[in-house]
Protein backbone atom coordinates (compact mmCIF):
# COMPACT_ATOMS: atom_id res chain seq x y z
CA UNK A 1 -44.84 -129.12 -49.07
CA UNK A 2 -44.98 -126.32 -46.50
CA UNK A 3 -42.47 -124.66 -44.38
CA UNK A 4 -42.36 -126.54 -41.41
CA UNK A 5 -42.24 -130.02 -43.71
CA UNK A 6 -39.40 -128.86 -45.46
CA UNK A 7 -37.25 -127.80 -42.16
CA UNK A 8 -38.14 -131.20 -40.82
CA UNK A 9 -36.46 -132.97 -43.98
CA UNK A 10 -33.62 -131.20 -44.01
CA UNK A 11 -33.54 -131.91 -40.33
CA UNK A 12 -33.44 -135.45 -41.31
CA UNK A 13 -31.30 -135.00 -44.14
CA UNK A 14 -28.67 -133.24 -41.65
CA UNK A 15 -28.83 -136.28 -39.14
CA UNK A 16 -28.39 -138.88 -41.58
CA UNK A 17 -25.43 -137.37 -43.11
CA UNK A 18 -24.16 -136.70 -39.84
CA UNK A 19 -23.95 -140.37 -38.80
CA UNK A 20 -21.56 -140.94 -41.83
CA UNK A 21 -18.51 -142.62 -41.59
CA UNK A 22 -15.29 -140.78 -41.59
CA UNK A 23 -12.58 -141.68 -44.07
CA UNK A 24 -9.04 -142.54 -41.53
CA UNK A 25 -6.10 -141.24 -42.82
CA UNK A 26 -2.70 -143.47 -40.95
CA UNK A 27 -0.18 -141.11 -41.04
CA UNK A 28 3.40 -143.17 -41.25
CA UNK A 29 6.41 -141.22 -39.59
CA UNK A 30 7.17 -138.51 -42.63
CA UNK A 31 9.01 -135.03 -43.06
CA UNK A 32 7.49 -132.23 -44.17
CA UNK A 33 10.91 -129.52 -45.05
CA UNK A 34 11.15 -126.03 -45.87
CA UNK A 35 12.41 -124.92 -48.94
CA UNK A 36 16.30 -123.82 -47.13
CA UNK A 37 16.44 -127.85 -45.50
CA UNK A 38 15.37 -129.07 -49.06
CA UNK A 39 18.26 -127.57 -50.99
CA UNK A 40 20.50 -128.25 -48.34
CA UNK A 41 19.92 -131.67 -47.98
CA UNK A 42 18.70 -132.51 -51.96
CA UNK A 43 21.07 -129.66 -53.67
CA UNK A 44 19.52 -128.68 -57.20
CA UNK A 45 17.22 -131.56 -57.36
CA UNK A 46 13.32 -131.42 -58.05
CA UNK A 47 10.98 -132.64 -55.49
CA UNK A 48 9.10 -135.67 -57.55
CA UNK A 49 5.84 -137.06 -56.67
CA UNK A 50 5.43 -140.59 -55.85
CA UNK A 51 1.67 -140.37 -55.19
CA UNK A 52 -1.02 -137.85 -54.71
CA UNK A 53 -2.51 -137.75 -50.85
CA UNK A 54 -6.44 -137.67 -50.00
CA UNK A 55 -5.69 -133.27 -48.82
CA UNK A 56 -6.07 -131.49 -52.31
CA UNK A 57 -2.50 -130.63 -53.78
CA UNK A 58 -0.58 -133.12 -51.15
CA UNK A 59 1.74 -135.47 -52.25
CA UNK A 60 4.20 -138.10 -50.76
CA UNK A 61 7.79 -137.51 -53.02
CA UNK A 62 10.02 -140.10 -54.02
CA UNK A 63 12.81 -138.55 -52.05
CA UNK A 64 13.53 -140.01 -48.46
CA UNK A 65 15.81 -139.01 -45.17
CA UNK A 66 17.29 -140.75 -42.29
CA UNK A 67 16.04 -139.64 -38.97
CA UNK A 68 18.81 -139.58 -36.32
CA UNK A 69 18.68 -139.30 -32.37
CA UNK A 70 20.71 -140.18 -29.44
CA UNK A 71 19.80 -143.42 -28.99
CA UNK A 72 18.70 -145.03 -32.42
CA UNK A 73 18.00 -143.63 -36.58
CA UNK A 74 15.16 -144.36 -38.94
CA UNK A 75 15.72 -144.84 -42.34
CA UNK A 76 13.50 -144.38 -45.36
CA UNK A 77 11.16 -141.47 -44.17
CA UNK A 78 9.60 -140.12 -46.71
CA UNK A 79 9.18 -136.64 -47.45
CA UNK A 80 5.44 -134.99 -48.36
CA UNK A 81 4.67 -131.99 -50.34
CA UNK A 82 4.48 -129.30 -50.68
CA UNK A 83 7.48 -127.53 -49.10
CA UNK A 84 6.50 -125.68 -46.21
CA UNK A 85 7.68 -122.22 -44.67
CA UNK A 86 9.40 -124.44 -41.71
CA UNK A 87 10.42 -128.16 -41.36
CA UNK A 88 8.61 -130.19 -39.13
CA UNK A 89 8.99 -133.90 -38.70
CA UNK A 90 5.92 -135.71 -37.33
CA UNK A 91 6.29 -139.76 -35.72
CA UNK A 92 5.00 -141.97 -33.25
CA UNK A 93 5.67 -141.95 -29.55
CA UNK A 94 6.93 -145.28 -30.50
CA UNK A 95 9.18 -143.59 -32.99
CA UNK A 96 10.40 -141.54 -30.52
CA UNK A 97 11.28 -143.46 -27.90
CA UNK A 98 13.55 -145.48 -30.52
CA UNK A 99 15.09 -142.51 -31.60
CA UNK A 100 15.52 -141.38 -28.08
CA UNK A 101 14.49 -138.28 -28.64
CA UNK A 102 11.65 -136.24 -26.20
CA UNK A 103 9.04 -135.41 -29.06
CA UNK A 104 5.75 -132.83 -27.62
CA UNK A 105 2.09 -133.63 -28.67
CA UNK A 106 1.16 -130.94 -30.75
CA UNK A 107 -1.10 -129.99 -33.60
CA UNK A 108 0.74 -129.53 -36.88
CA UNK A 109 2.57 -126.06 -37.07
CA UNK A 110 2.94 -125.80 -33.18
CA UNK A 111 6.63 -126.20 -33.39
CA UNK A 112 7.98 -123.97 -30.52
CA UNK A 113 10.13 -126.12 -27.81
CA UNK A 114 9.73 -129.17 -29.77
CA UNK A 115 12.38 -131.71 -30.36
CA UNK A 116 15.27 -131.61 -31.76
CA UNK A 117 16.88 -133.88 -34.57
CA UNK A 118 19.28 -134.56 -37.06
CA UNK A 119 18.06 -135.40 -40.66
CA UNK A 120 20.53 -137.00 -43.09
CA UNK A 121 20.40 -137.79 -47.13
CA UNK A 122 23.03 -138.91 -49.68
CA UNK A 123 23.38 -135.20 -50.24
CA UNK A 124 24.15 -134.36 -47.01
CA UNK A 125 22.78 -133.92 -43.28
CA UNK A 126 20.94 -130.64 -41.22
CA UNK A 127 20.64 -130.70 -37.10
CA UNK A 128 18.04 -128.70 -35.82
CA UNK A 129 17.44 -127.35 -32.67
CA UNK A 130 13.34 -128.38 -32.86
CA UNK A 131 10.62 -129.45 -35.47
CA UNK A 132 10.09 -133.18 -34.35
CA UNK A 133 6.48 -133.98 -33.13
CA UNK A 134 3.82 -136.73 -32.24
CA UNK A 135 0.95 -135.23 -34.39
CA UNK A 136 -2.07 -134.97 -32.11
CA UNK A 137 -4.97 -136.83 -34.06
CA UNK A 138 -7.40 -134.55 -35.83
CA UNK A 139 -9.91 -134.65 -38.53
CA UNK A 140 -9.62 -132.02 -42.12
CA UNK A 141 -13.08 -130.47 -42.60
CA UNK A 142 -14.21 -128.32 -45.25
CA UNK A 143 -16.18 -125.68 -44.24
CA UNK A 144 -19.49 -127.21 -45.91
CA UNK A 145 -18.48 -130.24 -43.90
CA UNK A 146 -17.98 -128.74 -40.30
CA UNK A 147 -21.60 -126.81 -41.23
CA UNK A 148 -22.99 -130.35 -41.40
CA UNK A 149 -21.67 -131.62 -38.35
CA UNK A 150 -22.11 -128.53 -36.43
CA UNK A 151 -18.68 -128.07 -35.39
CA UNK A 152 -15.79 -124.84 -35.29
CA UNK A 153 -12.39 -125.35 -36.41
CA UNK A 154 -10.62 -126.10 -33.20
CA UNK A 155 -13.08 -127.77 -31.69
CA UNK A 156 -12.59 -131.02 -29.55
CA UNK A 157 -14.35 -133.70 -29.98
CA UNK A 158 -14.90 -137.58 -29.41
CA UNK A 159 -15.12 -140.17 -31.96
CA UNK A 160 -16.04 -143.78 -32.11
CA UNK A 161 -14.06 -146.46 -33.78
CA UNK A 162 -15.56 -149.59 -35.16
CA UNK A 163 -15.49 -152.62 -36.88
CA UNK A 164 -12.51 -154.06 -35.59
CA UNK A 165 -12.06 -156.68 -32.39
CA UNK A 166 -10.73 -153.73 -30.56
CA UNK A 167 -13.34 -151.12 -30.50
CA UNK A 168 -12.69 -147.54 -28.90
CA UNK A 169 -13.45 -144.39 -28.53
CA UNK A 170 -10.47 -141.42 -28.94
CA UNK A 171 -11.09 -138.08 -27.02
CA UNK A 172 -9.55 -135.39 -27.56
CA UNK A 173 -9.67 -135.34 -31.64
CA UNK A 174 -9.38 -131.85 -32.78
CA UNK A 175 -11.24 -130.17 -35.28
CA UNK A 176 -9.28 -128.46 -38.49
CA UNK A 177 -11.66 -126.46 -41.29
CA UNK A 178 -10.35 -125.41 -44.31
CA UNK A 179 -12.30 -125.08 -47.44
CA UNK A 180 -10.04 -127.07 -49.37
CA UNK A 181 -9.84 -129.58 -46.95
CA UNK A 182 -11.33 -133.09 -47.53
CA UNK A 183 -13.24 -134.86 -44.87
CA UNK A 184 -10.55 -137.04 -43.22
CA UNK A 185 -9.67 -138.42 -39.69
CA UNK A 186 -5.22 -138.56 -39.22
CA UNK A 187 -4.28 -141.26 -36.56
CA UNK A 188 -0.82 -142.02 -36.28
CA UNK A 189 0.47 -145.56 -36.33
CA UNK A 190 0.48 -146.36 -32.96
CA UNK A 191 -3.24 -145.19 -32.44
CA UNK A 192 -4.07 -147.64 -35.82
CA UNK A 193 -2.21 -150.49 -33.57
CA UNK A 194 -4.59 -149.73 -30.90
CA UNK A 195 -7.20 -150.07 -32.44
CA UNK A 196 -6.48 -153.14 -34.66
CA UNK A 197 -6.73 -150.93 -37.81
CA UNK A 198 -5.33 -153.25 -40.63
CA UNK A 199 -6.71 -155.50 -43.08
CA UNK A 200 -10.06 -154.23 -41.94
CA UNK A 201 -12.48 -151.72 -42.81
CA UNK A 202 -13.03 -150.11 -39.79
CA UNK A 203 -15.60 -146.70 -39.45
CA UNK A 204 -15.06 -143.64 -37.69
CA UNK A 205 -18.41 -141.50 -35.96
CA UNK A 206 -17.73 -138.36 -34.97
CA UNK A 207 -19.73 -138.23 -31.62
CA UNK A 208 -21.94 -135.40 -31.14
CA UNK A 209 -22.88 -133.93 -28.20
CA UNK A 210 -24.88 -131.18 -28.89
């Protein structure tokens, strides 16, 4: 097999794996609290996992919170791990609205001028002046994985959702590489509704357009 044969296989190879599907990730309304808001609001006691998460080393805990706004409070949230450097509380616009609370679009981390909220346990209960988002949707890459699909971290992109009744196409998907990232699109719950995402098995095709 000469040169040329070989770069047309992999060529192949590249476009095949390309039109994968991409594993979708709903992400429920969930906490995510620094190490300070822990202890404050779960004294001396251990964060315990409930259940690994597709991300390497991610975990939803056992423990919960109450989410509190002006208008309306959620009960039940659960927490994820690892603690984090700063608290940030990620739900639906739908969330929001019930909460009655003004919540930014932003990609995890972006924090500054978001909303504030007050977050209560058994233990006790933490106000704080911002940290509530709506999570913009996104999809983890590792960097072998963004090599195959030709894409940059932060790159925005389209991609196709099918195999439901209500077939669509979200814009404005942004692009996250880490290397120990595993491929995986994040909706939130609201996004899954719009889509009819359920009982099905619907795909997700990253849309190229290069």
């Amino acid at each position: 097999m000469d040169n040329d044969q070989i770069t047309m296989l992999a060529s192949q190879v590249i476009t095949q794996m390309r039109q994968r599907a991409i594993p979708l990730g709903i992400s429920n309304r969930h906490v995510h609290l620094s190490e300070q808001d822990y202890q404050r609001l779960f004294l001396q006691q251990p964060l315990t996992v409930k259940k690994a998460l597709a991300q390497p080393g991610q975990f939803a805990a056992e423990q919960t919170v109450t989410l509190k706004g002006p208008k309306g409070q959620l009960k039940n949230v659960r927490i994820l791990g690892p603690l984090r450097g700063k608290t940030q509380i990620e739900i639906s616009r739908t969330d929001a609205r019930l909460l009655g609370i003004t919540a930014p679009l932003r990609l995890s981390g972006d924090l500054t001028g978001s909303a504030g909220i007050t977050l209560q346990s058994e233990a006790g209960e933490i106000t704080l002046a911002e940290g509530a988002i709506i999570a913009s949707r996104h999809i983890h890459m590792s960097t072998m994985d963004a090599a195959i699909y030709g894409v940059q971290n932060g790159e925005i992109v389209k991609v196709e959702i099918g195999g439901t009744d209500r077939k669509l196409i979200f814009d404005d998907v942004c692009i996250r590489v880490a290397d120990n990232m595993r491929l995986e699109m994040h909706i939130d719950t609201d996004e899954a509704n719009a889509a009819d995402i359920g009982e099905c098995q619907p795909t997700a095709r990253l849309l190229l357009t290069k």
